[in-house]
N, C-alpha and C. Protein backbone atom coordinates (compact mmCIF):
# COMPACT_ATOMS: atom_id res chain seq x y z
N UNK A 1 0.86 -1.18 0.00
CA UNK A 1 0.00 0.00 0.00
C UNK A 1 0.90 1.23 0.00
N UNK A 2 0.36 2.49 -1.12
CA UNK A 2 1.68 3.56 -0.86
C UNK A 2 0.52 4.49 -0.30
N UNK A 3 1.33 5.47 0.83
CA UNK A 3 0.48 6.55 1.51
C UNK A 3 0.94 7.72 1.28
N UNK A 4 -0.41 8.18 0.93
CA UNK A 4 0.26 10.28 0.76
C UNK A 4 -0.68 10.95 2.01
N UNK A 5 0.37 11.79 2.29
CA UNK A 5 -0.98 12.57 3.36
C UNK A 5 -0.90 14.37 2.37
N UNK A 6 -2.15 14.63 2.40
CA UNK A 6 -2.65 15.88 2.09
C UNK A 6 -2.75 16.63 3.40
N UNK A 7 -1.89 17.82 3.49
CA UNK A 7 -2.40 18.99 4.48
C UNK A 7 -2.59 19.98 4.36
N UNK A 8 -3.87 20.17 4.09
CA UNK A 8 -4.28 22.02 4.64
C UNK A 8 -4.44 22.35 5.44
N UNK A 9 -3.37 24.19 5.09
CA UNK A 9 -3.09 24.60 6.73
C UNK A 9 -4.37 25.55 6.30
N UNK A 10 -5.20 25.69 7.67
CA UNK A 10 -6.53 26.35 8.32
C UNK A 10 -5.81 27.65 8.29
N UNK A 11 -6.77 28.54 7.22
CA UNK A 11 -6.08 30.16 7.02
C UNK A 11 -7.45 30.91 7.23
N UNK A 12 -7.80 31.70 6.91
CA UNK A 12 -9.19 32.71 6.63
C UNK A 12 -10.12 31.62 6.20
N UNK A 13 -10.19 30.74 5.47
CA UNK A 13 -11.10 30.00 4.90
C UNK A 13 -10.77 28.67 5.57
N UNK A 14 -12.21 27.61 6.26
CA UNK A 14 -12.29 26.43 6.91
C UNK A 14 -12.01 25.33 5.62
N UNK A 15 -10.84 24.39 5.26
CA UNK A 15 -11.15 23.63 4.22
C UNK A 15 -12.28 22.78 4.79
N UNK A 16 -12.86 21.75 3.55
CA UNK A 16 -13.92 21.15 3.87
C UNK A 16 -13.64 19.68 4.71
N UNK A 17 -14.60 18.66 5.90
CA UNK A 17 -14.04 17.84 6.15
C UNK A 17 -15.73 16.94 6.09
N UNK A 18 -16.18 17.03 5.13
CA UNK A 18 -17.08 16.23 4.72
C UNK A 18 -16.29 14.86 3.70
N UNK A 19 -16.87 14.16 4.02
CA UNK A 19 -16.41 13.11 3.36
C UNK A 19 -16.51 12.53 1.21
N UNK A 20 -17.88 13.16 1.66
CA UNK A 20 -18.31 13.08 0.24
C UNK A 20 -17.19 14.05 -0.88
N UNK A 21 -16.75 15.11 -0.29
CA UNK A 21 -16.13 16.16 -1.18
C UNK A 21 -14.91 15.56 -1.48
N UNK A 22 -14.71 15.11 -0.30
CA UNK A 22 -13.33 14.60 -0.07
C UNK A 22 -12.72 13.53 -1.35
N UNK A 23 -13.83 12.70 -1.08
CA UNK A 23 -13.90 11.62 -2.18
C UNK A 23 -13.71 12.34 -3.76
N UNK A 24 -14.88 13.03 -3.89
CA UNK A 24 -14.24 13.98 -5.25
C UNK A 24 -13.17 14.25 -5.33
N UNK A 25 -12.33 14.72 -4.42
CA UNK A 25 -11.00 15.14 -4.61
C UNK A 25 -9.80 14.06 -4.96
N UNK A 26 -10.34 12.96 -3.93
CA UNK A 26 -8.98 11.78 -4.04
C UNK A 26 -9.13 11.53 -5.40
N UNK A 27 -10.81 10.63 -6.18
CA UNK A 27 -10.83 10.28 -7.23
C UNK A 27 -10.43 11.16 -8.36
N UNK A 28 -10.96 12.64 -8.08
CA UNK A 28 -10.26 13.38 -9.26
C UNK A 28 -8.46 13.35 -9.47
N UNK A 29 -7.78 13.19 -8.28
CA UNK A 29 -6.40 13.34 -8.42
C UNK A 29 -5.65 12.40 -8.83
N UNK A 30 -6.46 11.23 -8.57
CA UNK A 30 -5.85 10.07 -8.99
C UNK A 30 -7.00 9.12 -9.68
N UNK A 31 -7.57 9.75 -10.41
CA UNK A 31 -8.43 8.93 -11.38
C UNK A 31 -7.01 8.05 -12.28
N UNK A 32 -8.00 6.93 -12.81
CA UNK A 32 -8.96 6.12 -12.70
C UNK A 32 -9.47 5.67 -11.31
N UNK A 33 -8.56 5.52 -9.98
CA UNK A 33 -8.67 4.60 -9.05
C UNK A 33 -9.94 5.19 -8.47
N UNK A 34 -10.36 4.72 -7.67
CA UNK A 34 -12.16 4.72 -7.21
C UNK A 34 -12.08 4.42 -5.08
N UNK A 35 -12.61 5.03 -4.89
CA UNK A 35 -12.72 4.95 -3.11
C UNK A 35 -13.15 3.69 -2.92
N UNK A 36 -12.48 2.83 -2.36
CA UNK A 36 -13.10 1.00 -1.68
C UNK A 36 -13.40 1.22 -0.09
N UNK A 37 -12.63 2.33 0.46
CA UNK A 37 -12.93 2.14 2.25
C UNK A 37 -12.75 3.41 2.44
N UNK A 38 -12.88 4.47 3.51
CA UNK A 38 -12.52 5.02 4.37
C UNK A 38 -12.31 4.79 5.95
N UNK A 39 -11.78 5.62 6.83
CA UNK A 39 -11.57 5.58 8.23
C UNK A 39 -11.67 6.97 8.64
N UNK A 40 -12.96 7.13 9.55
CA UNK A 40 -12.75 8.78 10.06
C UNK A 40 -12.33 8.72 11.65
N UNK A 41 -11.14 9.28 11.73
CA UNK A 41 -10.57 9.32 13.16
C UNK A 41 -11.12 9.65 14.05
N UNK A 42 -12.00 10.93 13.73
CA UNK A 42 -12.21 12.10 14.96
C UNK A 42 -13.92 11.30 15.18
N UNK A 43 -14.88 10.59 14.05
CA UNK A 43 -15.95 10.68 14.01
C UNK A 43 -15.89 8.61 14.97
N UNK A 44 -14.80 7.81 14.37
CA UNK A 44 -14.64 6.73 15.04
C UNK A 44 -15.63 5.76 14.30
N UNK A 45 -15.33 6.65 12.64
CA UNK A 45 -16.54 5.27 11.61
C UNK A 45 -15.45 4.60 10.65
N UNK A 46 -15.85 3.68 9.72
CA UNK A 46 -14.99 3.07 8.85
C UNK A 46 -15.87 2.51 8.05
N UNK A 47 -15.82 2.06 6.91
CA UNK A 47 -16.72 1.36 5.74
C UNK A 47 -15.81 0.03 5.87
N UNK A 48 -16.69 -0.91 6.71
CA UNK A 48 -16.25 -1.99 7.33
C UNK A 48 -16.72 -3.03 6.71
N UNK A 49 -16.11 -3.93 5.71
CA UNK A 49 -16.46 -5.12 4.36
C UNK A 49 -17.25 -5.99 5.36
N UNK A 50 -16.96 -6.48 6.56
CA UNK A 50 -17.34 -7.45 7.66
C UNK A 50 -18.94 -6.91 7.80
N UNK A 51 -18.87 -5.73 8.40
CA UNK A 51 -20.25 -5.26 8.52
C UNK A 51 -21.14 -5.28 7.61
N UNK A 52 -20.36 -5.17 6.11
CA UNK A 52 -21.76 -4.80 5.43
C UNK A 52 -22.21 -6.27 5.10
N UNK A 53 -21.48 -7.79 5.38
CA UNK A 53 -21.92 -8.70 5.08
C UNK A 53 -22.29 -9.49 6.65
N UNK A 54 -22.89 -8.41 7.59
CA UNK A 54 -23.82 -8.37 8.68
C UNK A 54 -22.85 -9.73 9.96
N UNK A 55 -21.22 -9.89 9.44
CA UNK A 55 -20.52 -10.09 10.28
C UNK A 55 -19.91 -9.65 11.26
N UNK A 56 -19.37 -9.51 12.86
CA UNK A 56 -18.67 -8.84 14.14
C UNK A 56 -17.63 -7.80 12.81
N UNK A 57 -17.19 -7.22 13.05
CA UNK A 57 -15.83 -6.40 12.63
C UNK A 57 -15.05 -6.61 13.28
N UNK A 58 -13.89 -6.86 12.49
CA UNK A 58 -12.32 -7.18 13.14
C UNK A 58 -11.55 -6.42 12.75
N UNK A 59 -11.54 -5.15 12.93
CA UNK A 59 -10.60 -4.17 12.51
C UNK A 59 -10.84 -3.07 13.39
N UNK A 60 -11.73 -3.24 14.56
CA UNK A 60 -11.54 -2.05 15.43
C UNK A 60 -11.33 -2.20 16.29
N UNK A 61 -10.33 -1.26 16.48
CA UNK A 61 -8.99 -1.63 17.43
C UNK A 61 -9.61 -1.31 18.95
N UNK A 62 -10.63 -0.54 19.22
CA UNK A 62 -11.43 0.26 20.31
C UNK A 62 -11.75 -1.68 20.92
N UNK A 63 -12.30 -2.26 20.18
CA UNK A 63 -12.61 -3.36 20.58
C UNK A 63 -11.80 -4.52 20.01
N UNK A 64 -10.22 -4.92 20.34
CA UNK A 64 -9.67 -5.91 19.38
C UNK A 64 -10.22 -7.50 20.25
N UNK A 65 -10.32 -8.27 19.20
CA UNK A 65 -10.59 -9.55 19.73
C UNK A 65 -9.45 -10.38 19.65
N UNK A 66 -9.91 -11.80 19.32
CA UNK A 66 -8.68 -12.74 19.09
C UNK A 66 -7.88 -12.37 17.61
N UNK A 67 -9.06 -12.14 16.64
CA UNK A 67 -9.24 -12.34 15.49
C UNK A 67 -9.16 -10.99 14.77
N UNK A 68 -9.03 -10.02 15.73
CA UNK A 68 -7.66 -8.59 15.01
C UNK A 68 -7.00 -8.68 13.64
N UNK A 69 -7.55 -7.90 12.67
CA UNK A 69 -7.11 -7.68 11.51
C UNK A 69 -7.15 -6.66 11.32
N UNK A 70 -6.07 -5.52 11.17
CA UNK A 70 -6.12 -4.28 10.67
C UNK A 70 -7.09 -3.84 9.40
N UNK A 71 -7.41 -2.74 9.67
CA UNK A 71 -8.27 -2.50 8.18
C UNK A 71 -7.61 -2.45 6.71
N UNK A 72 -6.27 -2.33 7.32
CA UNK A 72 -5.97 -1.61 6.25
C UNK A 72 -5.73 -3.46 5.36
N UNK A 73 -4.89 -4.64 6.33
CA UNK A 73 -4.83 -5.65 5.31
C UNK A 73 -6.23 -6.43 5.05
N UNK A 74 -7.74 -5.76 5.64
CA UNK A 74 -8.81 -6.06 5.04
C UNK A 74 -8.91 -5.74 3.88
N UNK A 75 -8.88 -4.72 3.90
CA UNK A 75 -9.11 -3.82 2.00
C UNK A 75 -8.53 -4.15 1.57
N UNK A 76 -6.85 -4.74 1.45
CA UNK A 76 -5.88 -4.86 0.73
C UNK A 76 -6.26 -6.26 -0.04
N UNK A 77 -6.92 -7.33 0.94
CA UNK A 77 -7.21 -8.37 0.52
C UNK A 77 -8.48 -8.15 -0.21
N UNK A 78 -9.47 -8.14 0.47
CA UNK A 78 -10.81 -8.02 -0.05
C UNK A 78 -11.14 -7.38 -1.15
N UNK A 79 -10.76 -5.62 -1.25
CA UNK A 79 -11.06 -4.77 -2.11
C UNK A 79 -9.69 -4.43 -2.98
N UNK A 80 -8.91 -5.00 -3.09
CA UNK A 80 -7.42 -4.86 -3.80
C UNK A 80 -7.04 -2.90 -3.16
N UNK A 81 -7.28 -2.61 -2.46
CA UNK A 81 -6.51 -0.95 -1.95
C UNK A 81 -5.29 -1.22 -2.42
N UNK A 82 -4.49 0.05 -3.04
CA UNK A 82 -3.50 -0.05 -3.36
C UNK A 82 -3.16 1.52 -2.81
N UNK A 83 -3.92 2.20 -2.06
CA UNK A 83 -3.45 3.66 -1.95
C UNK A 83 -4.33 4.31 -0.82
N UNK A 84 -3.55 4.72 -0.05
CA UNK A 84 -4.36 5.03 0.93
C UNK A 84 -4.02 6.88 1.12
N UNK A 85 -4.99 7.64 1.05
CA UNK A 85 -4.65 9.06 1.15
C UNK A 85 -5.72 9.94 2.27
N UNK A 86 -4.48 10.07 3.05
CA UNK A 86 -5.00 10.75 4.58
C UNK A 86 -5.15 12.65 4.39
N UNK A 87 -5.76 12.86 4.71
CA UNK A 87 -6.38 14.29 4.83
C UNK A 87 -6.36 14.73 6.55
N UNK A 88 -4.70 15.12 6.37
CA UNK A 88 -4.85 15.25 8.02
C UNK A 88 -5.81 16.48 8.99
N UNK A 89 -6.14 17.14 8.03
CA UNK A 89 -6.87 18.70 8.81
C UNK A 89 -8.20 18.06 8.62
N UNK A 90 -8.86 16.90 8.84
CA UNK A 90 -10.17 16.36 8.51
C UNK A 90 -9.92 15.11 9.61
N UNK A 91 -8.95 14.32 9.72
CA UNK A 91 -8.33 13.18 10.53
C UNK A 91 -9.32 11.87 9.35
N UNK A 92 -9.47 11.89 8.15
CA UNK A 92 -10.13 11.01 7.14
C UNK A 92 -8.86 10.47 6.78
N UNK A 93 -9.11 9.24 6.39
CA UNK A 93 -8.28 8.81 5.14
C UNK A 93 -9.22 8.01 4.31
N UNK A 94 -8.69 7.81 2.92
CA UNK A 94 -9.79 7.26 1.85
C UNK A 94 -8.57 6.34 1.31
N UNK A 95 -8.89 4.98 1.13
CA UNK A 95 -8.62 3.76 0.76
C UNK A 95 -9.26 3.98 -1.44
N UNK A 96 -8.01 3.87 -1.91
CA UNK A 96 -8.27 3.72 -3.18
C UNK A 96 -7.89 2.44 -3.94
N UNK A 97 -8.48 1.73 -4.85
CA UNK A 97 -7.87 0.71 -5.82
C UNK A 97 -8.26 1.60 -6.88
């Protein structure tokens, strides 16, 4: 997985820390690749592959079990992620293949 972090520094104008915009931005910069996951730090959500197929989640660390798998080698396996780009003035990162 290669990681870039994006930072905007907070001047006269609030950048945005909605997620949806955000997404516009990763996909526009690095089109073709397409959003497979995110992780929001500050909000404590994730687009969790386990959950949406109504299984426990094993990637949050708030609660690790036996069966602890980082998110990040979930996506890597599951959704092929090949790029992960953090937006530190938001605490987001967006998971791209």
């Amino acid at each position: 997985m290669d990681y870039i972090t994006i930072d905007i520094e907070k001047g006269a104008f609030r950048p945005t820390e909605i997620l949806s915009e955000l997404r516009i931005v990763a996909e526009t910069l690095y089109a073709p690749m397409k959003m497979v996951g995110f992780w929001d730090k500050v909000e404590g959500m994730h687009l969790c592959p386990q959950i949406e197929r109504h299984k426990p989640c094993l990637c949050d660390p708030e609660n690790p079990g036996e069966k602890f798998i980082s998110y990040v080698k979930i996506l890597e396996r599951e959704r092929q992620a090949a790029l992960a780009i953090s937006f530190s003035h938001s605490g987001i990162t967006i998971y791209m293949s």
